[in-house]
Protein backbone atom coordinates (compact mmCIF):
# COMPACT_ATOMS: atom_id res chain seq x y z
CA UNK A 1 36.12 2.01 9.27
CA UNK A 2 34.70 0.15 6.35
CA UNK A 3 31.92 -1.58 8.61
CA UNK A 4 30.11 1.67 9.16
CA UNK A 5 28.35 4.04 7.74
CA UNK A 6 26.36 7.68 8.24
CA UNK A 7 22.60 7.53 6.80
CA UNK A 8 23.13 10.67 4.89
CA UNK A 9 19.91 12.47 6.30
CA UNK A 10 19.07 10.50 9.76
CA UNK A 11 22.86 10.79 11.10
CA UNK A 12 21.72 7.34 12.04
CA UNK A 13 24.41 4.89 12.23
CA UNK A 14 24.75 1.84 9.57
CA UNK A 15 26.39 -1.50 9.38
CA UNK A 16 26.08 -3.98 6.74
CA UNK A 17 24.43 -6.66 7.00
CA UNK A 18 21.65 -9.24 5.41
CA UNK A 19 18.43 -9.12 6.70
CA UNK A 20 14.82 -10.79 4.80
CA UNK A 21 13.18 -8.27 2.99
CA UNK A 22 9.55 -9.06 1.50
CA UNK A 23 9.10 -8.19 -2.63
CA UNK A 24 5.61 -8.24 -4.14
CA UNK A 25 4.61 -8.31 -7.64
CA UNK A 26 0.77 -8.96 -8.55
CA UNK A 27 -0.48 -11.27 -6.31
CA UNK A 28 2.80 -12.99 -5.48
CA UNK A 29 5.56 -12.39 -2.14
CA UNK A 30 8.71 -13.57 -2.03
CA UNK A 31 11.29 -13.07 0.99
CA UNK A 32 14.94 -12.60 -0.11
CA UNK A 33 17.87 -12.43 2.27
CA UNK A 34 18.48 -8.61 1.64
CA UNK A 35 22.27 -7.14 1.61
CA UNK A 36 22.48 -3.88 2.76
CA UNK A 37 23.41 -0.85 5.00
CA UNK A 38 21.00 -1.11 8.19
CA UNK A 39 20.84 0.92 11.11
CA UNK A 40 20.48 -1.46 14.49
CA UNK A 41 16.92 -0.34 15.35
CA UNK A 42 14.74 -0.36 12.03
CA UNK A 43 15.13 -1.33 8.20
CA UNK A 44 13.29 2.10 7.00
CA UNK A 45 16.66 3.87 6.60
CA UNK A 46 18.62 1.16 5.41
CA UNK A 47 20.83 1.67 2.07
CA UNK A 48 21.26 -0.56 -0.44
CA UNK A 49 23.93 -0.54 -3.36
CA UNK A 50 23.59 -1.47 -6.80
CA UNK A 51 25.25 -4.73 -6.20
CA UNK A 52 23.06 -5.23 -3.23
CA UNK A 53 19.89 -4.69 -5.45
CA UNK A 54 20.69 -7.92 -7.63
CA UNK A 55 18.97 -10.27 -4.90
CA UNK A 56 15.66 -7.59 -4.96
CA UNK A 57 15.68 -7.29 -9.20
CA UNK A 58 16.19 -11.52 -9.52
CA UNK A 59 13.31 -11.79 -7.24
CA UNK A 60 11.04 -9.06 -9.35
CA UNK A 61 12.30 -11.31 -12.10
CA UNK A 62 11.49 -14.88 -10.85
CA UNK A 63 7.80 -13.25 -9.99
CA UNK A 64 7.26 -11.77 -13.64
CA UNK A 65 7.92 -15.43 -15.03
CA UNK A 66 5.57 -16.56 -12.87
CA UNK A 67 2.86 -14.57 -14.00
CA UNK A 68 3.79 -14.55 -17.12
CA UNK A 69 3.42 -18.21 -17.50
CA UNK A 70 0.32 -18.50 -15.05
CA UNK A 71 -1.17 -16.10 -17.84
CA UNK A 72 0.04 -18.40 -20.79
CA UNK A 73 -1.76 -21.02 -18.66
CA UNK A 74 -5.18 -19.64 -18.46
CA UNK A 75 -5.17 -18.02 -21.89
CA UNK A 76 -4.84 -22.28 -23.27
CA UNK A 77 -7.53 -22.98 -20.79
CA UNK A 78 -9.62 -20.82 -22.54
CA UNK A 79 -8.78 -21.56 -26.09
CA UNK A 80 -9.72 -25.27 -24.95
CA UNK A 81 -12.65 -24.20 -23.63
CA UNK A 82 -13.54 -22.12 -26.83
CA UNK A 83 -12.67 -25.25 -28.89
CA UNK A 84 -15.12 -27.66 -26.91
């Protein structure tokens, strides 16, 4: 059966499935609509591919723009200010 799966070290049993998982970077959350092998009673041992790790690493990647123009942002605020 291709819609189940072992955990390797709980014997627990997986299915896939999508579930929201939470990222953080700095100061910032985002909730993504995780892919992934999850077992029916908690997300700790759940599994997730390389494929499945696109939706974490584009929200990591959204977040670091974020910053990195929130940063751009302040940094002009203060040349302004050093200008005045």
């Amino acid at each position: 059966m291709k819609d189940i799966k072992i955990h390797p070290i709980t014997g627990k049993i997986l299915r896939r499935d999508v579930r929201p998982m939470e990222y953080t970077y700095k100061e910032q959350k985002i909730v993504v609509e995780q892919p992934g092998w999850y077992s029916e009673d908690d997300d700790e041992d759940a599994i997730l591919s390389q494929d499945d790790m696109a939706a974490g690493d584009y929200a990591l990647l959204i977040m670091k723009e974020r910053h990195k123009r929130y940063l751009a942002e302040q940094n002009k605020e203060i040349d302004n200010v050093a200008l005045a």
